[in-house]
Structure formats: structure tokens, C-alpha cells
C-alpha atoms as a PDB file:
ATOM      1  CA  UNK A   1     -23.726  -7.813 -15.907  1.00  0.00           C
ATOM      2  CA  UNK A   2     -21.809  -4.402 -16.127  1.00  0.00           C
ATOM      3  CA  UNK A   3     -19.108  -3.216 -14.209  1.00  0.00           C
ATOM      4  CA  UNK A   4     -21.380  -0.417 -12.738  1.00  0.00           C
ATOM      5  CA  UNK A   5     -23.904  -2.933 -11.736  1.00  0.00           C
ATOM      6  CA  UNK A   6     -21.239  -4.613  -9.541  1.00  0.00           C
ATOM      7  CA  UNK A   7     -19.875  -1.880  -8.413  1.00  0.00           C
ATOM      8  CA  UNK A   8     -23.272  -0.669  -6.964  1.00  0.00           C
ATOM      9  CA  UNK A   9     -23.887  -3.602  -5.380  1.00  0.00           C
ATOM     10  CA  UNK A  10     -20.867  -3.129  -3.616  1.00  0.00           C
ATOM     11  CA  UNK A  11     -22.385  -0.374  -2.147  1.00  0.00           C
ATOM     12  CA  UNK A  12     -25.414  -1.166  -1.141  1.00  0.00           C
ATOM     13  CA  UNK A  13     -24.012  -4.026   1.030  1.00  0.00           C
ATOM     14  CA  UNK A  14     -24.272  -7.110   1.627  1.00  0.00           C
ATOM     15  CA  UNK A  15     -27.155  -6.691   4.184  1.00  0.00           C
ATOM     16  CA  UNK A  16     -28.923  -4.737   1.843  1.00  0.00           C
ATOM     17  CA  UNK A  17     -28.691  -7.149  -1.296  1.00  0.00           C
ATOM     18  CA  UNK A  18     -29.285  -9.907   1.039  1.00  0.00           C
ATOM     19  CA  UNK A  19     -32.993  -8.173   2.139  1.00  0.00           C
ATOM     20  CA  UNK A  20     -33.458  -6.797  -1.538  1.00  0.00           C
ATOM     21  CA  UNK A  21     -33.448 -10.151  -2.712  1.00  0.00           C
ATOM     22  CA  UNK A  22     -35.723 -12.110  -0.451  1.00  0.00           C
ATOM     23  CA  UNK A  23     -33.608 -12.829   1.823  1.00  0.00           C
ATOM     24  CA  UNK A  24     -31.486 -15.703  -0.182  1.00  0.00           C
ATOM     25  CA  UNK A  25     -28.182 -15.912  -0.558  1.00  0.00           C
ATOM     26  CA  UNK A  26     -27.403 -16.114   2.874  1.00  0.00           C
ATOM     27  CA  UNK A  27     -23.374 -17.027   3.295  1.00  0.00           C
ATOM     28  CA  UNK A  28     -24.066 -18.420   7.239  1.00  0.00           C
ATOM     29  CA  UNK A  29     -20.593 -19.127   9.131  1.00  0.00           C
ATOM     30  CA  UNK A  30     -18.928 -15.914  11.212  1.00  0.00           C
ATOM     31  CA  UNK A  31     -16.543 -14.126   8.181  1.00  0.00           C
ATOM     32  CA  UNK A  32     -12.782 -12.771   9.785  1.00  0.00           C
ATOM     33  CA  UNK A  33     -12.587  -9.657   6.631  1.00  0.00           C
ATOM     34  CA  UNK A  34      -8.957  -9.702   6.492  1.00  0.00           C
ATOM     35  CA  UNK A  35      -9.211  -6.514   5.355  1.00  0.00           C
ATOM     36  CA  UNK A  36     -10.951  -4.243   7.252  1.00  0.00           C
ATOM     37  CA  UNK A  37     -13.211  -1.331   5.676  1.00  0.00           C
ATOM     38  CA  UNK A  38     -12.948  -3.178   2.395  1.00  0.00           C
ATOM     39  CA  UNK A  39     -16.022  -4.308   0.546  1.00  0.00           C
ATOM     40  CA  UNK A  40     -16.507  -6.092  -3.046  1.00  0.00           C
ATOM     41  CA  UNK A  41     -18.643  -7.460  -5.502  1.00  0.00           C
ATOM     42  CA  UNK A  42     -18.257 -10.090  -8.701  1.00  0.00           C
ATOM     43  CA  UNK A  43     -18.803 -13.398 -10.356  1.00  0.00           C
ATOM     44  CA  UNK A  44     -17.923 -15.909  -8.532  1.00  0.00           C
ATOM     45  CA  UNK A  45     -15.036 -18.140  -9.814  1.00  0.00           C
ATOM     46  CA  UNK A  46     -14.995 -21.581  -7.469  1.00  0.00           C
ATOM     47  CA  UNK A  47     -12.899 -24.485  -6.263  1.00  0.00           C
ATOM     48  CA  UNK A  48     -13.764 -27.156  -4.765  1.00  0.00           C
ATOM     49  CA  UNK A  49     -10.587 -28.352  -2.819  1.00  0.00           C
ATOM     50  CA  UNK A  50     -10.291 -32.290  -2.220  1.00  0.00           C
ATOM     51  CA  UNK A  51     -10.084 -32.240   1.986  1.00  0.00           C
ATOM     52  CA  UNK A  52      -7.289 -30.049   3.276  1.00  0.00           C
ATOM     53  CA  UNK A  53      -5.683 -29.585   0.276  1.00  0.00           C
ATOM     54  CA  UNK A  54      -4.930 -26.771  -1.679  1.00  0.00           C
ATOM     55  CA  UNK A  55      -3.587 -27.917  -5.171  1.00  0.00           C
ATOM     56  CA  UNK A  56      -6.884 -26.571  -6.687  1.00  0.00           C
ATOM     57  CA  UNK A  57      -6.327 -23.009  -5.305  1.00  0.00           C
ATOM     58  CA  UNK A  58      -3.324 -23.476  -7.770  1.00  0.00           C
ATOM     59  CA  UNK A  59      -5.344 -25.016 -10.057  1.00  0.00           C
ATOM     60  CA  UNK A  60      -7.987 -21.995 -10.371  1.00  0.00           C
ATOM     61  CA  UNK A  61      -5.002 -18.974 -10.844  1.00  0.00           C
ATOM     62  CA  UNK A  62      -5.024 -20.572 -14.165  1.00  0.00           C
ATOM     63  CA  UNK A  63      -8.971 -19.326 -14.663  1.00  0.00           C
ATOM     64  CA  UNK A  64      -8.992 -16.513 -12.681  1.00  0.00           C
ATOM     65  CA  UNK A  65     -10.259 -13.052 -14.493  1.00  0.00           C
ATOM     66  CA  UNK A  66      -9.966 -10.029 -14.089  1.00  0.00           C
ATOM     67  CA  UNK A  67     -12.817  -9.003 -11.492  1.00  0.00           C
ATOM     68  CA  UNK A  68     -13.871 -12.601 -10.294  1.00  0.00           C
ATOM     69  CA  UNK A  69     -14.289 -13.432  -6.703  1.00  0.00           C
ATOM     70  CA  UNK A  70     -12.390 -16.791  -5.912  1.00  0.00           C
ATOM     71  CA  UNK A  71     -14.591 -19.344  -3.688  1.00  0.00           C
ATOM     72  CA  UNK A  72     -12.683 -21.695  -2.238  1.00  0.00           C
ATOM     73  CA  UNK A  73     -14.060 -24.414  -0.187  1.00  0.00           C
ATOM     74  CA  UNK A  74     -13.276 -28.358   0.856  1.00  0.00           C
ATOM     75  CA  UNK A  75     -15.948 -30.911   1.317  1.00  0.00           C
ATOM     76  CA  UNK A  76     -15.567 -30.836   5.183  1.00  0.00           C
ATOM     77  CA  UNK A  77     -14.497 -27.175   6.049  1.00  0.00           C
ATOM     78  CA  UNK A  78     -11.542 -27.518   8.697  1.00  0.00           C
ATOM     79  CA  UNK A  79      -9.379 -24.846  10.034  1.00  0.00           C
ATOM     80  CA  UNK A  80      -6.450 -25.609   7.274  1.00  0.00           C
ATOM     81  CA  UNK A  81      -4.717 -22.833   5.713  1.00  0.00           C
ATOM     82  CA  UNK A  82      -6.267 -22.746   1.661  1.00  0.00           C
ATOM     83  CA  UNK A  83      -4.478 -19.525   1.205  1.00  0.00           C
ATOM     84  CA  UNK A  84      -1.598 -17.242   2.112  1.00  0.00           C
ATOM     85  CA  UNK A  85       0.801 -14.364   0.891  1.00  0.00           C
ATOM     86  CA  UNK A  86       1.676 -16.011  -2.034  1.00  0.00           C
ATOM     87  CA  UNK A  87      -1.251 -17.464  -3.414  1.00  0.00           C
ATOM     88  CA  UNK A  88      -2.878 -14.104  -2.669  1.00  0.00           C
ATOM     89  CA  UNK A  89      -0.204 -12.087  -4.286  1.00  0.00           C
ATOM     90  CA  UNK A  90      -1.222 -14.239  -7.655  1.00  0.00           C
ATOM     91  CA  UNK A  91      -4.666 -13.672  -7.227  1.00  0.00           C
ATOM     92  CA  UNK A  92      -4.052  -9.753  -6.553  1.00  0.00           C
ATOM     93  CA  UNK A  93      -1.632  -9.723 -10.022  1.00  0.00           C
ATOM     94  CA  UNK A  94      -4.828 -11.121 -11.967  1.00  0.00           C
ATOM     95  CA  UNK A  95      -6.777  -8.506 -10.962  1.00  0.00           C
ATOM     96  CA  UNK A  96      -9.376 -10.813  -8.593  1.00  0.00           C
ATOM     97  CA  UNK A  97     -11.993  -8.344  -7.139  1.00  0.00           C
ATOM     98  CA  UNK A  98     -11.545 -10.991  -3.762  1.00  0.00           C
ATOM     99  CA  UNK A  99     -11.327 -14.117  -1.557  1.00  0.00           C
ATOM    100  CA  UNK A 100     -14.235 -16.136  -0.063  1.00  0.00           C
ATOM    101  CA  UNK A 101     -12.431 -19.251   1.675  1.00  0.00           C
ATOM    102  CA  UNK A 102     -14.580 -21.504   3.346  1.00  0.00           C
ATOM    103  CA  UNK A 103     -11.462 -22.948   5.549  1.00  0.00           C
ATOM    104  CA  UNK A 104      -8.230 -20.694   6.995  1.00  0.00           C
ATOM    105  CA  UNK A 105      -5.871 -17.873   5.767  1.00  0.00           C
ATOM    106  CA  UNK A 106      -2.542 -17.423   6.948  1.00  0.00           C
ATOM    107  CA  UNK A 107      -0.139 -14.348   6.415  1.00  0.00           C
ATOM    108  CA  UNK A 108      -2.934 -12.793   7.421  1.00  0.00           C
ATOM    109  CA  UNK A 109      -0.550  -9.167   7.921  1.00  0.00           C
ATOM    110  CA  UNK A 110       1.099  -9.523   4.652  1.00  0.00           C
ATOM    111  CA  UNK A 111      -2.547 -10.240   3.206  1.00  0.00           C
ATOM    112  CA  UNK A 112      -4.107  -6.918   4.985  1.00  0.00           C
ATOM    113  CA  UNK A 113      -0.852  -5.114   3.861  1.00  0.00           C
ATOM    114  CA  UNK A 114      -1.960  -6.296   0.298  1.00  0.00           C
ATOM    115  CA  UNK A 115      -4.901  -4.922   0.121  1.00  0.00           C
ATOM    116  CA  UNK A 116      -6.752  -7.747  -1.609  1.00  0.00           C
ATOM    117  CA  UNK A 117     -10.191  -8.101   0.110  1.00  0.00           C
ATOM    118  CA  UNK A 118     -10.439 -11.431   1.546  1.00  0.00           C
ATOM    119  CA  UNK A 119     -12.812 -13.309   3.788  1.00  0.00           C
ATOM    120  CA  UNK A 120     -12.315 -16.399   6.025  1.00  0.00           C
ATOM    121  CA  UNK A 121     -13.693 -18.177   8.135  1.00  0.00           C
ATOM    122  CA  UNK A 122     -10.726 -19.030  10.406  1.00  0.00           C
ATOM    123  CA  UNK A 123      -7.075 -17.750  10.606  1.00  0.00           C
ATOM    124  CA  UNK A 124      -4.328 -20.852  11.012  1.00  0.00           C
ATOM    125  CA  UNK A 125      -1.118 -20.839  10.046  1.00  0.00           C
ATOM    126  CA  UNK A 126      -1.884 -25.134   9.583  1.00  0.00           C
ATOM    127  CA  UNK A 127      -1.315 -25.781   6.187  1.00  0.00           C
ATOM    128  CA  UNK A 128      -2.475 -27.592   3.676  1.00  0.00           C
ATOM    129  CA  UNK A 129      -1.342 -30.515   1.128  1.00  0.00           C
ATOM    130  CA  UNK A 130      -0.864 -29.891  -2.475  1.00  0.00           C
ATOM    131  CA  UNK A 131      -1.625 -33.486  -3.566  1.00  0.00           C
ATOM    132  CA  UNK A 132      -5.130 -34.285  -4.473  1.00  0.00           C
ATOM    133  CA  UNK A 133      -7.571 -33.177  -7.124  1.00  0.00           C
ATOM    134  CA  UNK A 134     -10.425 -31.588  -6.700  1.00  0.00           C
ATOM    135  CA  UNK A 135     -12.696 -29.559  -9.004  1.00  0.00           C
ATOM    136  CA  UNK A 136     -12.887 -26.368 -10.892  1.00  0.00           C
ATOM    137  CA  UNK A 137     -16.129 -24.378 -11.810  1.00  0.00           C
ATOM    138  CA  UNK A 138     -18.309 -27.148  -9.999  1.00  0.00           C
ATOM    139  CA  UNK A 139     -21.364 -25.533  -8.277  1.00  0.00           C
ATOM    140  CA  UNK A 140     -20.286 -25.680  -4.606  1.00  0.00           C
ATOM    141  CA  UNK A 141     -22.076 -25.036  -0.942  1.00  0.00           C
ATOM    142  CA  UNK A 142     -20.641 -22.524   1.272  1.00  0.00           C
ATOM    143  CA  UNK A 143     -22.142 -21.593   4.619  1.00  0.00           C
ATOM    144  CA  UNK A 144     -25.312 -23.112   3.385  1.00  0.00           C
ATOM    145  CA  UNK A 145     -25.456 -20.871   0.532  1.00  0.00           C
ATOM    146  CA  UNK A 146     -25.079 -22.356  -3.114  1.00  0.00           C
ATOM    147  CA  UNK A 147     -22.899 -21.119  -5.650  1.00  0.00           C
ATOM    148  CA  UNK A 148     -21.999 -21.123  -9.153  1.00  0.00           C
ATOM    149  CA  UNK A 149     -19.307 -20.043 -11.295  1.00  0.00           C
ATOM    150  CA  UNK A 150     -20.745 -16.692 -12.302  1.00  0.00           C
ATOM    151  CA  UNK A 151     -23.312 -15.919  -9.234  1.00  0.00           C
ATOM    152  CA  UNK A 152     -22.294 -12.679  -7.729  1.00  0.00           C
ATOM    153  CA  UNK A 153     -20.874 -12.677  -4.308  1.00  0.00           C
ATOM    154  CA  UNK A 154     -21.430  -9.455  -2.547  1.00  0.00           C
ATOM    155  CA  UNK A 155     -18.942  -8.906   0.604  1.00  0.00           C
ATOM    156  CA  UNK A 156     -18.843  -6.450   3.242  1.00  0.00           C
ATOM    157  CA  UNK A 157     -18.202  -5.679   6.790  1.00  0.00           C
ATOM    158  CA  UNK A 158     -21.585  -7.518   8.031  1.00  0.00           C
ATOM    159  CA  UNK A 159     -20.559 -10.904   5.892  1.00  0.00           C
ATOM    160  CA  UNK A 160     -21.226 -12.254   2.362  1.00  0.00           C
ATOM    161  CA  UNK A 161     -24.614 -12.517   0.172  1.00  0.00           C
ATOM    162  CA  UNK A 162     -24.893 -14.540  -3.304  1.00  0.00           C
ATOM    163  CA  UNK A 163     -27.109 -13.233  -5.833  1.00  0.00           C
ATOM    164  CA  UNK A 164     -27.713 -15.663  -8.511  1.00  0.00           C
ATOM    165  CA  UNK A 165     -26.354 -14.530 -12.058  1.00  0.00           C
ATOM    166  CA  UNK A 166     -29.936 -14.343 -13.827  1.00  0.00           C
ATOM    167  CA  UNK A 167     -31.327 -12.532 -11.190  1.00  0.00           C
ATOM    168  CA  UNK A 168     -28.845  -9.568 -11.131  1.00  0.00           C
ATOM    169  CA  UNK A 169     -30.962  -6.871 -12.285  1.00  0.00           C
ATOM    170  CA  UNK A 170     -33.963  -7.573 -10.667  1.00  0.00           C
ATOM    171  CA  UNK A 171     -32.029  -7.559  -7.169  1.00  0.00           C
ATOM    172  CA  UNK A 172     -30.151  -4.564  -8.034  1.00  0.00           C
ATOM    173  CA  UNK A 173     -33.142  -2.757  -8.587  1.00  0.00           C
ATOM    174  CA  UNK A 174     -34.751  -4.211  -5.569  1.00  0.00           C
ATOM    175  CA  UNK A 175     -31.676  -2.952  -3.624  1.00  0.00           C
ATOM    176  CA  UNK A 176     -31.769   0.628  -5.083  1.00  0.00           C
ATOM    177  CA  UNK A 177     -35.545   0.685  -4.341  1.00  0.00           C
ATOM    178  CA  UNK A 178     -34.820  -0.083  -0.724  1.00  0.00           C
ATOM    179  CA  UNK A 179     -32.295   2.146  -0.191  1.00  0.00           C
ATOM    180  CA  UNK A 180     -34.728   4.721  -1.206  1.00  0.00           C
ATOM    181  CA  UNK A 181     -36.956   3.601   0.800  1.00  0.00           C
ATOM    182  CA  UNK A 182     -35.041   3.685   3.518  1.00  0.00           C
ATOM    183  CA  UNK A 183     -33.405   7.465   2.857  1.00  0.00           C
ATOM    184  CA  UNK A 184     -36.701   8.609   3.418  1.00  0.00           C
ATOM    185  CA  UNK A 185     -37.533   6.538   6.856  1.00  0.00           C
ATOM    186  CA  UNK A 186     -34.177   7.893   7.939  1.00  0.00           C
ATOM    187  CA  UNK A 187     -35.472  11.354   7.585  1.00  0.00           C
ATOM    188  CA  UNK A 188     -38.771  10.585   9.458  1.00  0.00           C
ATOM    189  CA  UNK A 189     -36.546   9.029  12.331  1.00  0.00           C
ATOM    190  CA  UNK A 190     -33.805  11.488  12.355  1.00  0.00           C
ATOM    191  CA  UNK A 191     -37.215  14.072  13.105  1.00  0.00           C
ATOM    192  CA  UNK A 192     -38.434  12.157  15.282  1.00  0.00           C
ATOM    193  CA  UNK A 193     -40.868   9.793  14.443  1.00  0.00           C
ATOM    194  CA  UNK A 194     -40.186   6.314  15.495  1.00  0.00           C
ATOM    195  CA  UNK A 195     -40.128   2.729  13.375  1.00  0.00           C
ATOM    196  CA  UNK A 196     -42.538   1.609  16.381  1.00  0.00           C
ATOM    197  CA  UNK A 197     -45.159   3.489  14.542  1.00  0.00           C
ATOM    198  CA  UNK A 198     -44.049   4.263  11.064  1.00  0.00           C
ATOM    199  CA  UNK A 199     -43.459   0.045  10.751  1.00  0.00           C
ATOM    200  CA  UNK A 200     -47.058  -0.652  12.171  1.00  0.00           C
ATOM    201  CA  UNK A 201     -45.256  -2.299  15.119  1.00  0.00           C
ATOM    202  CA  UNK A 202     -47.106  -0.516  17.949  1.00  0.00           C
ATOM    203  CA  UNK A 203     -50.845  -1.998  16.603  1.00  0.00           C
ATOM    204  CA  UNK A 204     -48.619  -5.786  16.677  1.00  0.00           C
ATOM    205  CA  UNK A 205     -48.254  -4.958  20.336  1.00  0.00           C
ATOM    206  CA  UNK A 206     -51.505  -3.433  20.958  1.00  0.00           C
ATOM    207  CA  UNK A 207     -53.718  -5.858  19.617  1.00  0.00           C
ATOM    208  CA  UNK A 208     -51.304  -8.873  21.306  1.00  0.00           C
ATOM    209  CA  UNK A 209     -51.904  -7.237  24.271  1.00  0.00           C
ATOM    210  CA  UNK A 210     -55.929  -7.506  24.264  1.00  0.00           C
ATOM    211  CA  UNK A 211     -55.443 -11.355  24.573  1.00  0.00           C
ATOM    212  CA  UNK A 212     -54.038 -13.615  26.704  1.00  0.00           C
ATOM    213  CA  UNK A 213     -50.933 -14.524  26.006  1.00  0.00           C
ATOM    214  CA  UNK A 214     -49.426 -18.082  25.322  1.00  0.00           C
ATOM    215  CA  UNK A 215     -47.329 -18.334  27.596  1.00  0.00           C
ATOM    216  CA  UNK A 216     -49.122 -16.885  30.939  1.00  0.00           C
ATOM    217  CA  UNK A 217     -49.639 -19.317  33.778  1.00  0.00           C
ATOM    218  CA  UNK A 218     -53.471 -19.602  34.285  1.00  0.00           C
ATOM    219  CA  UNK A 219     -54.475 -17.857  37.261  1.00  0.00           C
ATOM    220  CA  UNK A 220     -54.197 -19.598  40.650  1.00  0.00           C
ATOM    221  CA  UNK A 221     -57.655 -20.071  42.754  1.00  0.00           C
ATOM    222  CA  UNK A 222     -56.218 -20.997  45.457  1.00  0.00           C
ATOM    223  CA  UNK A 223     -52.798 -21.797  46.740  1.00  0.00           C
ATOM    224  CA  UNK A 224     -53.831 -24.166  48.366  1.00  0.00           C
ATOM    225  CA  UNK A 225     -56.318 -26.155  46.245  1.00  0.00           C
ATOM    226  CA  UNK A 226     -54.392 -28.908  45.223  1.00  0.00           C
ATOM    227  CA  UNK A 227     -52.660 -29.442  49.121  1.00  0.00           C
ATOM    228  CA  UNK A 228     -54.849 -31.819  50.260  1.00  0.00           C
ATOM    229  CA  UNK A 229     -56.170 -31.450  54.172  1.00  0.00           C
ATOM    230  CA  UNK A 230     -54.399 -28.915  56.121  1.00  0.00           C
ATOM    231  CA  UNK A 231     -51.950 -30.007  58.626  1.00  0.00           C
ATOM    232  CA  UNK A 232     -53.537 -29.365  62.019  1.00  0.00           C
ATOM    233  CA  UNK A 233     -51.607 -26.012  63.890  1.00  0.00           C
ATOM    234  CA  UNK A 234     -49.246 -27.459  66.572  1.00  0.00           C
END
């Protein structure tokens, strides 16, 4: 994959790769983006951390290239603290393009100041041990989405979407062929028109509408069918 490829799908989004690619690659946990506005793409470089421990975020620094995105998870995601200023001033100087961390940040004003896009998905300054080993490059599981060393890991305002690393072209061109396609529904909209119609929606409705639906109450014929004898008037 090229530089230019990544970049793009950087800009296309995360939504839009995530759509563009049959809807895989879904990263599912609510993402704090320590940075706001900021927006990446690149090969994923993992870690699997043993539980609340951090000694293989150290660990990875040593692997880390140049336009990676470090995924850093622990086999039972907890609110610990994987990284801070310092780890993420090491991953900044080796030019990572970001930080997916399926546990906590901390530092998280230093880390905005930075400038490093990272993701989390908690902020605690609870932090971790630097004792146990874990693994490096392992294929890993984050927010139900599997990952590899070398899938790319889109990020953006509306979350995270992984796009396997032999299917890169095929969902960048998917991407750029929705975006086009949705330029030109813009400019039907933005005149007027409405998705009700141009999406075929209003025929859905329609035609749902000429039968009963399943969850109306059958008619009532009488109220008091079912009330046995009535209770003579007093």
C-alpha cells in the first residue's frame, strides 16, 4: 500500500471506509479522540498487553515504524492507564501515524498538546504494571473487530474502521466510488429532491402501508364480548 492510498483513506473517513467495505471492520466500544479534529490512517502495529500491564507498550517502541498505528489492547479491557505523555512522546519521535488503546490514557492535556492522534476508550490516570509479558505482532480483537499487524486502521471523529491489508485497493476504490456517488445525491438534495424518493424509501412505506401491519391489535367487536353477563343496573 502507498502512502497516497493511506492518506486518502484518511479522508474519506472512517464511516465511509467502514460502508465502502461491506460494512466490516467495525471497531464497536465509544472512542474519547484525544485529539480533536485529527484523523489518520496506517498499518496497524499491535500489542497484546498481559492484564493491566503495560511492559509491552514498551516492548512495541522497539518495532514501531514510521507511519504505523499502535493497537494496544489487554485480554480483559479495564480502565488502566496503557499510555501517557511519555510513552506517547516515544511513539510521536518514531513517527507513529497514531494510538488505538483498547484500555485508558492519561496526560490526556500533554497528549492533545502533542498532537499525536490518539484514541481511547477511557481516560484514568490508574496506572498500570510494567511486569508481565505479553505479545507482539499477535493478531488481536478490539471492540469486536480483528486485527493484524499490517491491517489498516482508519480513525476519525465518528470512531475507528479496519480494512484488512489484502483488501486495500478494492475498499479504496469502493470508498472513492461512494463518495462520488454521494457528491452527486448531495446536489439532488441540496435542490431539493429528497432521499425519501431518490433512495426508493417512499414505495417501502407505501406498499407497507397497503397491509396490515404486525404489530396492530386486531380489531375489537365488541367491548364487551368477552365480559360475561352484564351486571344488572342498580
Amino acid at each position: 500500500m502507498t502512502s497516497d492510498a493511506l492518506s486518502e483513506l484518511a479522508r474519506l473517513g472512517s464511516a465511509t471506509v467502514y460502508e465502502a467495505g461491506g460494512r466490516a471492520g467495525f471497531v464497536d466500544f465509544p472512542l474519547i479522540q484525544v485529539v480533536p479534529g485529527s484523523r489518520a490512517a496506517g498499518p496497524a502495529r499491535t500489542a497484546l498487553c498481559a492484564q493491566d500491564d503495560n511492559l509491552m507498550v514498551h516492548a512495541a517502541m522497539s518495532r514501531l515504524q514510521a507511519g504505523e498505528v499502535l493497537v494496544l489492547t489487554m485480554p480483559d479491557p479495564q480502565p488502566v492507564a496503557l499510555v501517557g505523555e511519555l510513552l506517547a512522546t516515544q511513539a510521536k519521535a518514531r513517527g507513529a501515524a497514531a494510538i488505538l488503546v483498547d484500555g485508558a490514557v492519561r496526560d490526556v492535556e500533554e497528549l492533545a498538546s502533542m498532537g499525536l492522534p490518539i484514541w481511547a476508550r477511557w481516560v484514568r490516570m490508574h496506572g498500570a504494571h510494567k511486569k508481565a509479558v505479553g505479545s507482539l505482532d499477535e493478531p488481536v480483537v478490539v471492540g469486536g473487530a480483528a486485527i493484524r499487524t499490517g491491517d489498516v486502521v482508519v480513525l476519525d471523529a465518528d470512531g475507528a474502521a479496519v480494512v484488512e491489508a489484502e483488501r486495500v485497493d478494492e475498499v479504496l476504490a469502493a470508498s472513492l466510488e461512494r463518495e462520488e456517488k454521494e457528491r452527486v445525491k448531495r446536489s439532488k438534495l441540496e435542490a431539493g429532491e429528497l432521499s425519501y424518493d431518490l433512495d426508493g424509501l417512499r414505495a417501502i412505506v407505501e406498499e407497507d402501508g397497503q397491509r396490515p401491519s404486525a404489530n396492530a391489535r386486531p380489531e375489537v367487536e365488541s367491548r364487551h364480548q368477552d365480559a360475561g353477563p352484564e351486571a344488572p343496573r342498580k
